[in-house]
Each structure stands twice: as C-alpha cells, then as structure tokens.
PDB file of N, CA and C in Angstrom:
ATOM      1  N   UNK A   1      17.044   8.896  -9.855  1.00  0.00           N
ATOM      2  CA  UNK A   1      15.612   8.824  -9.645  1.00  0.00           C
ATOM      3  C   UNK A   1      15.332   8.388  -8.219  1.00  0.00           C
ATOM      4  N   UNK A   2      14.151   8.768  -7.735  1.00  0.00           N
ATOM      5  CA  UNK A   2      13.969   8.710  -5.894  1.00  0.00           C
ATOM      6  C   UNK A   2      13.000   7.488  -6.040  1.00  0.00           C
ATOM      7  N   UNK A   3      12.716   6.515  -4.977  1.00  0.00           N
ATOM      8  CA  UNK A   3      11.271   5.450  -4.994  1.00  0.00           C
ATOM      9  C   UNK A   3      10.945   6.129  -4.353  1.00  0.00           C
ATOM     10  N   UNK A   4       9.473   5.854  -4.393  1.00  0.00           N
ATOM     11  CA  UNK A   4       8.777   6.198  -3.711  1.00  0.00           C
ATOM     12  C   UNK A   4       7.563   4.894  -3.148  1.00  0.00           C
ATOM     13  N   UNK A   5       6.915   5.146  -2.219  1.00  0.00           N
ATOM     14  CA  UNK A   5       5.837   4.317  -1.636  1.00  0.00           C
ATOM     15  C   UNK A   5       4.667   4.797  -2.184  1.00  0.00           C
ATOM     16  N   UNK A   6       3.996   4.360  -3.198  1.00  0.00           N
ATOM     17  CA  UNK A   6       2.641   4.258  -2.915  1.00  0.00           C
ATOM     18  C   UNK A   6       1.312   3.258  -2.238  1.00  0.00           C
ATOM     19  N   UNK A   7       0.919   3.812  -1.171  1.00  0.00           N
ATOM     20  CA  UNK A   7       0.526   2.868  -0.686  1.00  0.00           C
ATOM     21  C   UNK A   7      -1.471   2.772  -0.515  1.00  0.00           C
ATOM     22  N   UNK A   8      -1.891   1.828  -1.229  1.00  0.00           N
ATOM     23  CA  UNK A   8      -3.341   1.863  -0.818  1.00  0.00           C
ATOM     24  C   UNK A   8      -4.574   1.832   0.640  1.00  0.00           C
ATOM     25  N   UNK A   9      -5.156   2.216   1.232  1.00  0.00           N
ATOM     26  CA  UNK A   9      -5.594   2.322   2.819  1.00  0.00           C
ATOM     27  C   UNK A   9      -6.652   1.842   2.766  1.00  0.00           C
ATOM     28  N   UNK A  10      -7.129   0.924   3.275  1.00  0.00           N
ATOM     29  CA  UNK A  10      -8.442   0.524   3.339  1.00  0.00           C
ATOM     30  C   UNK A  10      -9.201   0.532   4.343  1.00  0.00           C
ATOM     31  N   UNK A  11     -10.260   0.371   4.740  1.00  0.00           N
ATOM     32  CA  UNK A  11     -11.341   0.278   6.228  1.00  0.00           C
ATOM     33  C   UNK A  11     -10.870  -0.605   6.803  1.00  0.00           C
ATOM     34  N   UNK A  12     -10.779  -0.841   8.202  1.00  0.00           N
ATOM     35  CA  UNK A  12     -10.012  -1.956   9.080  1.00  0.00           C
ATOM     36  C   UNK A  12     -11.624  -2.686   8.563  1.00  0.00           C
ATOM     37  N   UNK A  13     -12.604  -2.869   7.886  1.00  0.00           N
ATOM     38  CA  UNK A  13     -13.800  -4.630   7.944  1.00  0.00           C
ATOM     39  C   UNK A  13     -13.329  -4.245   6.903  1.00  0.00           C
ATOM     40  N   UNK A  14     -12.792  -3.926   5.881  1.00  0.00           N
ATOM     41  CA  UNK A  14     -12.349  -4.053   4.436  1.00  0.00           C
ATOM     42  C   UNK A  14     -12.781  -5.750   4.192  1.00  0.00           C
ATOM     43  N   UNK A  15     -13.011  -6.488   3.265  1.00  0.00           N
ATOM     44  CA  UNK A  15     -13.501  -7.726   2.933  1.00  0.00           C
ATOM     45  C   UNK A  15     -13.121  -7.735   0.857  1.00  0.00           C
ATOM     46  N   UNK A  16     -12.318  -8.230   0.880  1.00  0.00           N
ATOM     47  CA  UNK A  16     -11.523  -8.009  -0.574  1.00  0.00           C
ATOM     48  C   UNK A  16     -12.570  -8.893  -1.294  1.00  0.00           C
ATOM     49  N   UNK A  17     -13.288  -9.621  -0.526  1.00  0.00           N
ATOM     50  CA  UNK A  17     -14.379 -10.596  -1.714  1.00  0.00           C
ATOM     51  C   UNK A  17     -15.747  -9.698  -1.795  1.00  0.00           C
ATOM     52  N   UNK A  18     -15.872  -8.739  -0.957  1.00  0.00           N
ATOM     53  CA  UNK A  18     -17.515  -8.065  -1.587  1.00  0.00           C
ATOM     54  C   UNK A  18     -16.270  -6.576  -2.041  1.00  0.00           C
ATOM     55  N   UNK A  19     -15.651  -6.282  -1.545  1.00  0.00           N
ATOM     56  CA  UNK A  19     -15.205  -4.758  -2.135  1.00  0.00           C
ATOM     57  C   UNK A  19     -14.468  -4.541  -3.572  1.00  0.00           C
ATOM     58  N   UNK A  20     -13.943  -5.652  -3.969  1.00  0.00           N
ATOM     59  CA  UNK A  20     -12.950  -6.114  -5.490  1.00  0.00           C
ATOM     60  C   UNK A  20     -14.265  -6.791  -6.326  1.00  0.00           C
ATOM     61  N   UNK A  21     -14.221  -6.064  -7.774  1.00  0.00           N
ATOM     62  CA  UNK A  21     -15.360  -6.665  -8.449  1.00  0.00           C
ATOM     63  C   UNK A  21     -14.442  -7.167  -9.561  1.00  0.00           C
ATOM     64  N   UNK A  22     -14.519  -7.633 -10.801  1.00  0.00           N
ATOM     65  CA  UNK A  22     -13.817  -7.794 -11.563  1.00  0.00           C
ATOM     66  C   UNK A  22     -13.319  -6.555 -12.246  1.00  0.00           C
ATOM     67  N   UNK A  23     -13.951  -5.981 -12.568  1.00  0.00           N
ATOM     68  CA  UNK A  23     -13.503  -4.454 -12.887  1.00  0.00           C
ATOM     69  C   UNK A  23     -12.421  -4.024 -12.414  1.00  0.00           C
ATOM     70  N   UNK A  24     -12.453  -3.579 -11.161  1.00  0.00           N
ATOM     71  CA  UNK A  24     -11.801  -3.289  -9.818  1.00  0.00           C
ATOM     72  C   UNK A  24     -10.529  -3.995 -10.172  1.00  0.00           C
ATOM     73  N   UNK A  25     -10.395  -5.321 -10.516  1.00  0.00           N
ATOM     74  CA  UNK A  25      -8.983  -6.426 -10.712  1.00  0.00           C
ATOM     75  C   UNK A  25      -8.851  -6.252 -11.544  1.00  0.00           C
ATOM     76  N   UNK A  26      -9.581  -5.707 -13.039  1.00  0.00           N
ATOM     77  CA  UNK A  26      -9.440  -5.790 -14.270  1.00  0.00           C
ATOM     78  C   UNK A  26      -7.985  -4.001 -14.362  1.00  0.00           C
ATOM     79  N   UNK A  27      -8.829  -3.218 -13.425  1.00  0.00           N
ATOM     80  CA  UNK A  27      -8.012  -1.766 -13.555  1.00  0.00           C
ATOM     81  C   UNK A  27      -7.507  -1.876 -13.119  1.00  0.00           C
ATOM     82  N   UNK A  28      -6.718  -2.543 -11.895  1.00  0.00           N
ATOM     83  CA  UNK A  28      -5.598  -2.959 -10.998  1.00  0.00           C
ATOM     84  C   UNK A  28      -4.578  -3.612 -12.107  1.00  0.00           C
ATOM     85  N   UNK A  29      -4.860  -4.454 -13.257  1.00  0.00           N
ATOM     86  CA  UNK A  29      -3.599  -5.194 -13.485  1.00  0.00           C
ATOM     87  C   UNK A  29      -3.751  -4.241 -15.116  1.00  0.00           C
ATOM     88  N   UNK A  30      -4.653  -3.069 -15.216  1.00  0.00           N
ATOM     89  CA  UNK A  30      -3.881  -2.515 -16.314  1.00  0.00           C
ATOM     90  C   UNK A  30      -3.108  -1.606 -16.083  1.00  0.00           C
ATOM     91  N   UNK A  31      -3.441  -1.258 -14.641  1.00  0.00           N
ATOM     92  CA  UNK A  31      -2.094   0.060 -13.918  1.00  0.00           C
ATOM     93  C   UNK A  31      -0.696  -0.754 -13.741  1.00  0.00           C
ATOM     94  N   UNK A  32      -1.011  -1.936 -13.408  1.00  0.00           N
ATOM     95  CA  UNK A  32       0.252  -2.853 -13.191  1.00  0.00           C
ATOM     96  C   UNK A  32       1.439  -2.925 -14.339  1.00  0.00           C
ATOM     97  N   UNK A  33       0.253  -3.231 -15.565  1.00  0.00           N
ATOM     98  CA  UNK A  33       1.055  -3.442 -16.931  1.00  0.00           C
ATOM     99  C   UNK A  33       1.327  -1.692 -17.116  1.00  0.00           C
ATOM    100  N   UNK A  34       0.572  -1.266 -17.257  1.00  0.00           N
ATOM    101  CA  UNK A  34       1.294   0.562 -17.353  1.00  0.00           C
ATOM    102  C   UNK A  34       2.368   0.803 -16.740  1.00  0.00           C
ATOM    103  N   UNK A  35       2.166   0.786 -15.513  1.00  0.00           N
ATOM    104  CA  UNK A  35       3.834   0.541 -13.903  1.00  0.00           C
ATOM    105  C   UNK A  35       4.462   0.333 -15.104  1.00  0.00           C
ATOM    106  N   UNK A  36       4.571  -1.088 -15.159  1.00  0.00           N
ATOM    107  CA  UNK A  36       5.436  -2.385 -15.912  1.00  0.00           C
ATOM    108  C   UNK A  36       5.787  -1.797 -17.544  1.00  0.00           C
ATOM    109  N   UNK A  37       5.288  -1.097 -18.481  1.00  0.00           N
ATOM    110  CA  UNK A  37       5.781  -0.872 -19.191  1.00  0.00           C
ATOM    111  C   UNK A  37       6.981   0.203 -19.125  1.00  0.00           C
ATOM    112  N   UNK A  38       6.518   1.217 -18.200  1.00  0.00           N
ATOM    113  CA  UNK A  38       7.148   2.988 -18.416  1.00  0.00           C
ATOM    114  C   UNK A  38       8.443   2.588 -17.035  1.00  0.00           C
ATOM    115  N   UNK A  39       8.347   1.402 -16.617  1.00  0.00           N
ATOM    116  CA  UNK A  39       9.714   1.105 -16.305  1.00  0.00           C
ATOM    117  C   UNK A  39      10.106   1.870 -14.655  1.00  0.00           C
ATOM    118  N   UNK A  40       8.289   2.166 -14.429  1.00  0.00           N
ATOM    119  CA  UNK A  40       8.599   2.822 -12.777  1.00  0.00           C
ATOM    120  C   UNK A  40       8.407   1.319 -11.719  1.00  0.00           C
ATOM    121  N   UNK A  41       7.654   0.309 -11.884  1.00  0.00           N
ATOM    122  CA  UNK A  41       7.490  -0.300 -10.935  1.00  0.00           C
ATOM    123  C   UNK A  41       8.791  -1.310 -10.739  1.00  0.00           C
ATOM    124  N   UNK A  42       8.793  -0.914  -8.868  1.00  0.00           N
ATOM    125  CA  UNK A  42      10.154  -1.900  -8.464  1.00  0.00           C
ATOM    126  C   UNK A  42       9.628  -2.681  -8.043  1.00  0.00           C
ATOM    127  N   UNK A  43       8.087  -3.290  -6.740  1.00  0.00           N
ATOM    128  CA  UNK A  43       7.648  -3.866  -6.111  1.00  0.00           C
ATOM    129  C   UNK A  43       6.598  -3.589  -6.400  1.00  0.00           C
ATOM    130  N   UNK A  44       5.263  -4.564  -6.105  1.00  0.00           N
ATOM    131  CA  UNK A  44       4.014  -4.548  -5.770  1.00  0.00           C
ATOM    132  C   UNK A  44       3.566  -5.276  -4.898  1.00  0.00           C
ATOM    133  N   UNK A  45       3.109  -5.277  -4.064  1.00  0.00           N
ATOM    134  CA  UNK A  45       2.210  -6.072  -2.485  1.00  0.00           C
ATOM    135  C   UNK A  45       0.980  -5.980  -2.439  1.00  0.00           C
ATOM    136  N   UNK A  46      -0.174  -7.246  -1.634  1.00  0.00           N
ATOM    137  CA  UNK A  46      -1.146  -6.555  -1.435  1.00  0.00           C
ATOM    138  C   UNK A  46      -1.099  -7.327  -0.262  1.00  0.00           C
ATOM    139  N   UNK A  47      -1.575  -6.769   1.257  1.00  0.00           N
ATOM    140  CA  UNK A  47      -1.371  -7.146   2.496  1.00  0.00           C
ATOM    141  C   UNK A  47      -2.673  -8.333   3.363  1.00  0.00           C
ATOM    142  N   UNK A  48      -2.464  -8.859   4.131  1.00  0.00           N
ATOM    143  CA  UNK A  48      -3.610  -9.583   4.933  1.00  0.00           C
ATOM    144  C   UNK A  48      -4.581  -8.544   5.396  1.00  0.00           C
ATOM    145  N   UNK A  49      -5.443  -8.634   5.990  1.00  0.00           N
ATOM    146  CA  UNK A  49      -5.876  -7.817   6.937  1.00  0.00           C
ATOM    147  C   UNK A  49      -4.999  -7.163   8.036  1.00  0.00           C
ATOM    148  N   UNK A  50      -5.176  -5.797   8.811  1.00  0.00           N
ATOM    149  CA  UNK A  50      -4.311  -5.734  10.010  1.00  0.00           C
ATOM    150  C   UNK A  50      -4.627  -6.500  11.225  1.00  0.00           C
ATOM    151  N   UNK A  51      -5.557  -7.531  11.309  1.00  0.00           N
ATOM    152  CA  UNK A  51      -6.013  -8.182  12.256  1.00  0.00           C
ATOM    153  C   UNK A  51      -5.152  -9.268  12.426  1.00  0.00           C
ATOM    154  N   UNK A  52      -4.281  -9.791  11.386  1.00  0.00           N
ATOM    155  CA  UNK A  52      -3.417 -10.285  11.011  1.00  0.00           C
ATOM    156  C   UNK A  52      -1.732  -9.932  11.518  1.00  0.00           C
ATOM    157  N   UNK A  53      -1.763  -8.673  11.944  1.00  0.00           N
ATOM    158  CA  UNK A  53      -0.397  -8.102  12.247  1.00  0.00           C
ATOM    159  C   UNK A  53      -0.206  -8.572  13.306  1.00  0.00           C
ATOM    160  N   UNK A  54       1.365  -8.241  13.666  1.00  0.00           N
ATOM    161  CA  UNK A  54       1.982  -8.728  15.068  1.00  0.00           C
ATOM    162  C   UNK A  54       2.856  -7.575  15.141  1.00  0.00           C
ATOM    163  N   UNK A  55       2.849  -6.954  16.195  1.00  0.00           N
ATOM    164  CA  UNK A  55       3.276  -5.938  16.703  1.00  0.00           C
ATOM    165  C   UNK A  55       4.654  -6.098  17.691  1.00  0.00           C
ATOM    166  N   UNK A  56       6.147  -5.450  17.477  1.00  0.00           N
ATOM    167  CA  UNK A  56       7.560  -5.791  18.577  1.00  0.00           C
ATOM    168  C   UNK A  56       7.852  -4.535  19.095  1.00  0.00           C
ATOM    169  N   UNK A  57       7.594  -4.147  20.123  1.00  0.00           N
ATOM    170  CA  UNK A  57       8.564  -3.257  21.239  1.00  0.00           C
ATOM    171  C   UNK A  57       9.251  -3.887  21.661  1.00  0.00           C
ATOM    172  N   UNK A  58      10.362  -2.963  21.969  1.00  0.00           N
ATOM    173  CA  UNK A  58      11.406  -3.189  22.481  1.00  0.00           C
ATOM    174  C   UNK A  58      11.329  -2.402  24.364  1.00  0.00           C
ATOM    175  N   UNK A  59      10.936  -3.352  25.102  1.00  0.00           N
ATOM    176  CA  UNK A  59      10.716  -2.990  26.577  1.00  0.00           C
ATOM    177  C   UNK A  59      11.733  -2.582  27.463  1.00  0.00           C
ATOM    178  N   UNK A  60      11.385  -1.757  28.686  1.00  0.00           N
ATOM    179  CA  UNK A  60      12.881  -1.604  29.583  1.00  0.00           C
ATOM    180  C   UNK A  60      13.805  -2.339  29.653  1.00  0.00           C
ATOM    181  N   UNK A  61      14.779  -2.708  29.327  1.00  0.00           N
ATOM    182  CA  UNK A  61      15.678  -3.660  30.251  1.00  0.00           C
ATOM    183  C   UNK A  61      15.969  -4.625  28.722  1.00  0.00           C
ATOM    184  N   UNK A  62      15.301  -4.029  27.326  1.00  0.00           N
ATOM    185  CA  UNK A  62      15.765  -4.544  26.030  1.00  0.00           C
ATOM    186  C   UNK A  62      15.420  -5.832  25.523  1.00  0.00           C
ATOM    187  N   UNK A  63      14.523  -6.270  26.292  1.00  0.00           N
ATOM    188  CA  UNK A  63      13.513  -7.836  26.024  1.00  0.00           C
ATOM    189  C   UNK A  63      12.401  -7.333  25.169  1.00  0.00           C
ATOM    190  N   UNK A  64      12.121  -7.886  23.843  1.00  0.00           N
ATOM    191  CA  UNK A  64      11.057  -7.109  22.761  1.00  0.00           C
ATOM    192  C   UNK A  64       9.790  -7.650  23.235  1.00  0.00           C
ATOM    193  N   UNK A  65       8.791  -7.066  23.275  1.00  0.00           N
ATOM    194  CA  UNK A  65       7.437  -7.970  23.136  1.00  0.00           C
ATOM    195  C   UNK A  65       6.649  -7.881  22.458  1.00  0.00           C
ATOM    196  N   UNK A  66       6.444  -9.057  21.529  1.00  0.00           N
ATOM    197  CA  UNK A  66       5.456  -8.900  20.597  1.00  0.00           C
ATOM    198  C   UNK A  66       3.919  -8.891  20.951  1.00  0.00           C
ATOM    199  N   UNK A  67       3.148  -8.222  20.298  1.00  0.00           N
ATOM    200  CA  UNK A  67       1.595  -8.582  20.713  1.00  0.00           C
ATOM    201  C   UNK A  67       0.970  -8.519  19.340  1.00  0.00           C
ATOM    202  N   UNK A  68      -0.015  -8.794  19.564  1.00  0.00           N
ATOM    203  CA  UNK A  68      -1.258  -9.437  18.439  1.00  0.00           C
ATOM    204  C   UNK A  68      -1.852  -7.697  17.749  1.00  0.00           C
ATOM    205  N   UNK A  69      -1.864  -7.839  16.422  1.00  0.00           N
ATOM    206  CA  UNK A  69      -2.391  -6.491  15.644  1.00  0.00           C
ATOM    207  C   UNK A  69      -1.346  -5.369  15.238  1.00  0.00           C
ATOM    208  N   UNK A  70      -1.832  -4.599  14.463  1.00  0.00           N
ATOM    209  CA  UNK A  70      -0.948  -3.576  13.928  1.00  0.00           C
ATOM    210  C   UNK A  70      -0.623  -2.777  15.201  1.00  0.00           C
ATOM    211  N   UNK A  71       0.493  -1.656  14.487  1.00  0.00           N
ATOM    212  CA  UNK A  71       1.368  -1.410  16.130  1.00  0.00           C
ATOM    213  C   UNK A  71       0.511   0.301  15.809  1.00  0.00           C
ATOM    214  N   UNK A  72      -0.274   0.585  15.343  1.00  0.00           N
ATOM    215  CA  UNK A  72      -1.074   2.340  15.121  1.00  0.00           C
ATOM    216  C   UNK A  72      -2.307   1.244  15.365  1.00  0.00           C
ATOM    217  N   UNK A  73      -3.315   2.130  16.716  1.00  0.00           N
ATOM    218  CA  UNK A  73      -4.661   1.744  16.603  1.00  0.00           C
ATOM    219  C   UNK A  73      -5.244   2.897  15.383  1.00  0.00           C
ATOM    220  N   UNK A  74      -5.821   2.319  14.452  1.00  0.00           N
ATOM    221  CA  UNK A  74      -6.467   3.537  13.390  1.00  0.00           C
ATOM    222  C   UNK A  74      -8.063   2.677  13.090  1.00  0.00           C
ATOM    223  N   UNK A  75      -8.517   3.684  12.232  1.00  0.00           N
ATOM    224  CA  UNK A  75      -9.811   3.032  11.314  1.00  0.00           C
ATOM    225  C   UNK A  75      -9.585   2.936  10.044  1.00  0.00           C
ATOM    226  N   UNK A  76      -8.398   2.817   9.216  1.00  0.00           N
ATOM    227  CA  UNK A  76      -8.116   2.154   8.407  1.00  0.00           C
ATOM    228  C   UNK A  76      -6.281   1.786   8.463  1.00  0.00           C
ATOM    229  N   UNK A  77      -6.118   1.352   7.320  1.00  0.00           N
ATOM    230  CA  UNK A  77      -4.823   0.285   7.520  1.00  0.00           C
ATOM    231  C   UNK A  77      -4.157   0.226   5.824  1.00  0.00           C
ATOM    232  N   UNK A  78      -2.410  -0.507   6.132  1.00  0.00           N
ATOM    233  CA  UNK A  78      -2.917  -0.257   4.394  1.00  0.00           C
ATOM    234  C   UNK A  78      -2.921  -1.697   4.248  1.00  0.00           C
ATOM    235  N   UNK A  79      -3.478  -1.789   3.065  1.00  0.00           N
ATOM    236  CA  UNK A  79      -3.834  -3.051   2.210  1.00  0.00           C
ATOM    237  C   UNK A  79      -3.162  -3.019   1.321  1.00  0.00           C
ATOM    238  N   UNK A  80      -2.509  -2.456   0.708  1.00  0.00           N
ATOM    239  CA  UNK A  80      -1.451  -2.739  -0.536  1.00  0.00           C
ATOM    240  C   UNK A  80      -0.593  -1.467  -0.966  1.00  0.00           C
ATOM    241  N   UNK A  81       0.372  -1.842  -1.610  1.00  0.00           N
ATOM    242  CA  UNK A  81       1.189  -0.896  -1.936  1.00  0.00           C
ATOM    243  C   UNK A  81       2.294  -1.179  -3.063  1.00  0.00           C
ATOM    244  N   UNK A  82       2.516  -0.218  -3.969  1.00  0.00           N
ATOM    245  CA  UNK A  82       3.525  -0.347  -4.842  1.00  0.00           C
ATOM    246  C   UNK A  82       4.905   0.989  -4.151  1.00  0.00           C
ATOM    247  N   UNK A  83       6.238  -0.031  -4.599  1.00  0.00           N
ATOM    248  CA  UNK A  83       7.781   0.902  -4.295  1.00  0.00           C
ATOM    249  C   UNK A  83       7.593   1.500  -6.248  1.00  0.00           C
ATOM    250  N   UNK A  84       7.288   2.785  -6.258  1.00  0.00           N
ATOM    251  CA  UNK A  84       8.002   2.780  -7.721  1.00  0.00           C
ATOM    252  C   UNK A  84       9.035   3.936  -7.567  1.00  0.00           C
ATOM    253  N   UNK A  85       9.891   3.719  -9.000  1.00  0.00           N
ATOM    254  CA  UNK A  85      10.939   4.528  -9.120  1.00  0.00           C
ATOM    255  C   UNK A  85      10.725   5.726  -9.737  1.00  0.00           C
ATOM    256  N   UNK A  86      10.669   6.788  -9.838  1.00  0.00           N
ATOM    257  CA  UNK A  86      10.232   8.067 -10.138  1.00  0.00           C
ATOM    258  C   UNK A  86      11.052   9.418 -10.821  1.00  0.00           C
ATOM    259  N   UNK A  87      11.075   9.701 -11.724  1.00  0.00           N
ATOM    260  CA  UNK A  87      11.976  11.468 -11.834  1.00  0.00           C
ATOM    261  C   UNK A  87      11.444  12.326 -10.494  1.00  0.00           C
ATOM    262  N   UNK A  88      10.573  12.617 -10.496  1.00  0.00           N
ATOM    263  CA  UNK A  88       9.965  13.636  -9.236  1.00  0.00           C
ATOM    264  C   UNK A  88       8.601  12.966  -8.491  1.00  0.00           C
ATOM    265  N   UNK A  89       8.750  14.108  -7.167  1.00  0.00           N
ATOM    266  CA  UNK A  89       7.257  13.922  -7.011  1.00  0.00           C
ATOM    267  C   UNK A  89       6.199  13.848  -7.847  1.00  0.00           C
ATOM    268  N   UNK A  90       6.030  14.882  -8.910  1.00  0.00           N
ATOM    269  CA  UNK A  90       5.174  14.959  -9.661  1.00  0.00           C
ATOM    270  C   UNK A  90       4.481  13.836 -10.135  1.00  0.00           C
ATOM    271  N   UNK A  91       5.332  12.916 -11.037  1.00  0.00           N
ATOM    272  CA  UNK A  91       5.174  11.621 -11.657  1.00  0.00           C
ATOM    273  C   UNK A  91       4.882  10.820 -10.408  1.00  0.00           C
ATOM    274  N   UNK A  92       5.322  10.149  -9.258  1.00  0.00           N
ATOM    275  CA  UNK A  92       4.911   9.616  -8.501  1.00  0.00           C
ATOM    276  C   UNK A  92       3.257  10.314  -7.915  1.00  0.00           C
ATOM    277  N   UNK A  93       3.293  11.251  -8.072  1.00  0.00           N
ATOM    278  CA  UNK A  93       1.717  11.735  -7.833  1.00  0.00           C
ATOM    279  C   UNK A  93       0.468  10.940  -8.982  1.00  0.00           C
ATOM    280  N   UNK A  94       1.068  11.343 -10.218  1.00  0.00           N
ATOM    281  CA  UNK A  94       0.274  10.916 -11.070  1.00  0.00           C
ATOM    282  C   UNK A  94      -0.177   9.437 -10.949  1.00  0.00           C
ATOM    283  N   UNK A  95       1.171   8.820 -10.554  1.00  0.00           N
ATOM    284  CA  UNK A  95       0.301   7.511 -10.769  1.00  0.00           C
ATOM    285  C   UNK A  95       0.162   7.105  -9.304  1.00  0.00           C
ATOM    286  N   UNK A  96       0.200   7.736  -8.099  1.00  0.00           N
ATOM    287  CA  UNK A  96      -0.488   7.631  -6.737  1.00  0.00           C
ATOM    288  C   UNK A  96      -2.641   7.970  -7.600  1.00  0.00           C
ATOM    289  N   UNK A  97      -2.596   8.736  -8.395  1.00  0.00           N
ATOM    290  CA  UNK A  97      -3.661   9.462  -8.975  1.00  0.00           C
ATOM    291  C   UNK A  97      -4.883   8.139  -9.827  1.00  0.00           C
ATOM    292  N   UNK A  98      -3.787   7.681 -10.200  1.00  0.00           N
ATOM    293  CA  UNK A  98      -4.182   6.598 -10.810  1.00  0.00           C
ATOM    294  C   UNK A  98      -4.701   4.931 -10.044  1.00  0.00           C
ATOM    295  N   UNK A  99      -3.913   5.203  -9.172  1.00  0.00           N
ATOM    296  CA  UNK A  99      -3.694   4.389  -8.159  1.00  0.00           C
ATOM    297  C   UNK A  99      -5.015   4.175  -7.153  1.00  0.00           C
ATOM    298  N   UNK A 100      -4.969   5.296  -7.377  1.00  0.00           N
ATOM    299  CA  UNK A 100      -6.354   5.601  -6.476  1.00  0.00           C
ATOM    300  C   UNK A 100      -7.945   5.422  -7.099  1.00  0.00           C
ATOM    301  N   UNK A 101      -7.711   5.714  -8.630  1.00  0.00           N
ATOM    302  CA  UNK A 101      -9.284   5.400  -9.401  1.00  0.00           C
ATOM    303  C   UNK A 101      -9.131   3.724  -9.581  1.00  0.00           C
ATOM    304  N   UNK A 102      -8.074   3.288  -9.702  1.00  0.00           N
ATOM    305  CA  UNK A 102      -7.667   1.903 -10.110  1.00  0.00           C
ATOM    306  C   UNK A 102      -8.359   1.341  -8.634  1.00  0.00           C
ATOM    307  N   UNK A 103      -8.030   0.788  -7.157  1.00  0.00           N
ATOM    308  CA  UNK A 103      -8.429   0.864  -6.461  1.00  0.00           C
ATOM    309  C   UNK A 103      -9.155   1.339  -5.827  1.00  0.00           C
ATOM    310  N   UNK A 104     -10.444   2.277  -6.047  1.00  0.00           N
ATOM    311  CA  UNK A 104     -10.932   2.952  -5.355  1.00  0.00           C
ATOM    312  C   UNK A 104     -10.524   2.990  -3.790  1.00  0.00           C
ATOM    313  N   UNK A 105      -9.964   3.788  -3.435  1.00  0.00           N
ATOM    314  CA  UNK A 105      -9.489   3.946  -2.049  1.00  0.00           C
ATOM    315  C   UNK A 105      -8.054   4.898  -2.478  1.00  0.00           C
ATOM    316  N   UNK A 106      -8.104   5.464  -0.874  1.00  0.00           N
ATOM    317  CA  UNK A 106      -7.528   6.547  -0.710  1.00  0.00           C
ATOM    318  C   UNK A 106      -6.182   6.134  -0.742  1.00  0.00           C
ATOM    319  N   UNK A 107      -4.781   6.806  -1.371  1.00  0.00           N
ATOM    320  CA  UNK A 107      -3.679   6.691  -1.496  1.00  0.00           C
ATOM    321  C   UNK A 107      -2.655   7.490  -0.943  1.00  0.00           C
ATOM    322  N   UNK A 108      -1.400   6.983  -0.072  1.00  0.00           N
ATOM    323  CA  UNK A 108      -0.233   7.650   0.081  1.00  0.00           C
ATOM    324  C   UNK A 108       0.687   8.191  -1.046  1.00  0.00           C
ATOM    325  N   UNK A 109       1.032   8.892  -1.234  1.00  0.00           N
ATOM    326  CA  UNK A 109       2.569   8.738  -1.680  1.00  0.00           C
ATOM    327  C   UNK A 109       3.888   9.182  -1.033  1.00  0.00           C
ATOM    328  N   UNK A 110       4.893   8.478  -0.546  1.00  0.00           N
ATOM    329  CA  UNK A 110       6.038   8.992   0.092  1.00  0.00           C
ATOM    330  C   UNK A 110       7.289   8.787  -0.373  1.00  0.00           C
ATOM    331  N   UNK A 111       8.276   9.534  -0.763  1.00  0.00           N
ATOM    332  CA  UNK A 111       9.608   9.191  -0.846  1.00  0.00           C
ATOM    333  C   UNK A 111      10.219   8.546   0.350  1.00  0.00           C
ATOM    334  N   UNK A 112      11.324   7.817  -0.685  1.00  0.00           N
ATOM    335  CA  UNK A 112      11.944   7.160   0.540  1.00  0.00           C
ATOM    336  C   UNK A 112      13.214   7.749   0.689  1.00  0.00           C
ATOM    337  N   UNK A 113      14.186   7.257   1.560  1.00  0.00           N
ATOM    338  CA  UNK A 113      15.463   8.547   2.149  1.00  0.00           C
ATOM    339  C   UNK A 113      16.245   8.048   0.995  1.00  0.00           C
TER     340      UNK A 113
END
C-alpha cells in the first residue's frame, strides 16, 4: 500500500477561532474516527499559521540562512494534513473528498516515493 499526503490549504488571515464552528470540529473528528477505523490513518497534524514559519537556505560558500516565514510566498498555506495509507489513488481521493467537506477548504492529495 502507498501513503499518501493529504493536506488541507487555508487563506494566509485564516483565524481557526471565527473559521472552525463546532460543526466544522464535530466533522473533523468523525473523519478522524472513520481514518481510524478502516485502518488508513498513519498521522494527523494541524499547523500554526505560516507567519509562524522559519525558512533555511543553504547560501554560497554552504553557511544556511534562516529567515522569518514560509519558504513559497503564496495566498494560501497549509494548515493541516493527514499521511494515510492507501490501496490506490482512488481511495486516497475519496477521502482527500471527504477531507475537504469535513474542513471546508481546498485539499491536496500526493503520494509519497
């Protein structure tokens, strides 16, 4: 079986206290227990803001430098993500599918190598 990333994207002013209602947390932890029963979920995360990130290049001469924020300037970011374990794409779609009404917000899904 392949993992895969599903990962949730949110608006860089994303604000988890006006955008999460109880509902919203209520369908989040019945996808969790679903994950959790059918034996796909390996990990679950949910992230800080990207305002929060710290960013490392590695500069000429092999001295890294870190700087303040995510290392992609974008208009959104992700905010959370589940590793699950999968038969195919397919099934990892479905519950990227799910993933996505559960959270309202837009979803990745990627295999990993």
């Amino acid at each position: 079986m392949t993992q895969y990333l599903v990962a949730i994207h949110h608006p860089d002013d994303y604000d988890p206290s006006v955008a999460e209602d109880e509902a919203m947390s209520r369908d989040i932890d019945v996808l969790n227990d679903e994950m959790k029963a059918a034996g796909v979920r390996i990990f679950v995360g949910g992230l800080k803001p990207a305002s929060s990130a710290k960013s490392l290049r590695v500069e000429p001469g092999g001295t890294v430098l870190v700087t303040d924020g995510p290392y992609v300037e974008s208009k959104e970011h992700i905010g959370g993500f589940w590793v699950l374990e999968a038969a195919d794409l397919d099934e990892a779609l479905e519950w990227g599918r799910k993933a996505a009404i559960a959270c309202r917000a837009p979803v990745e899904v990627r295999p990993f190598h």
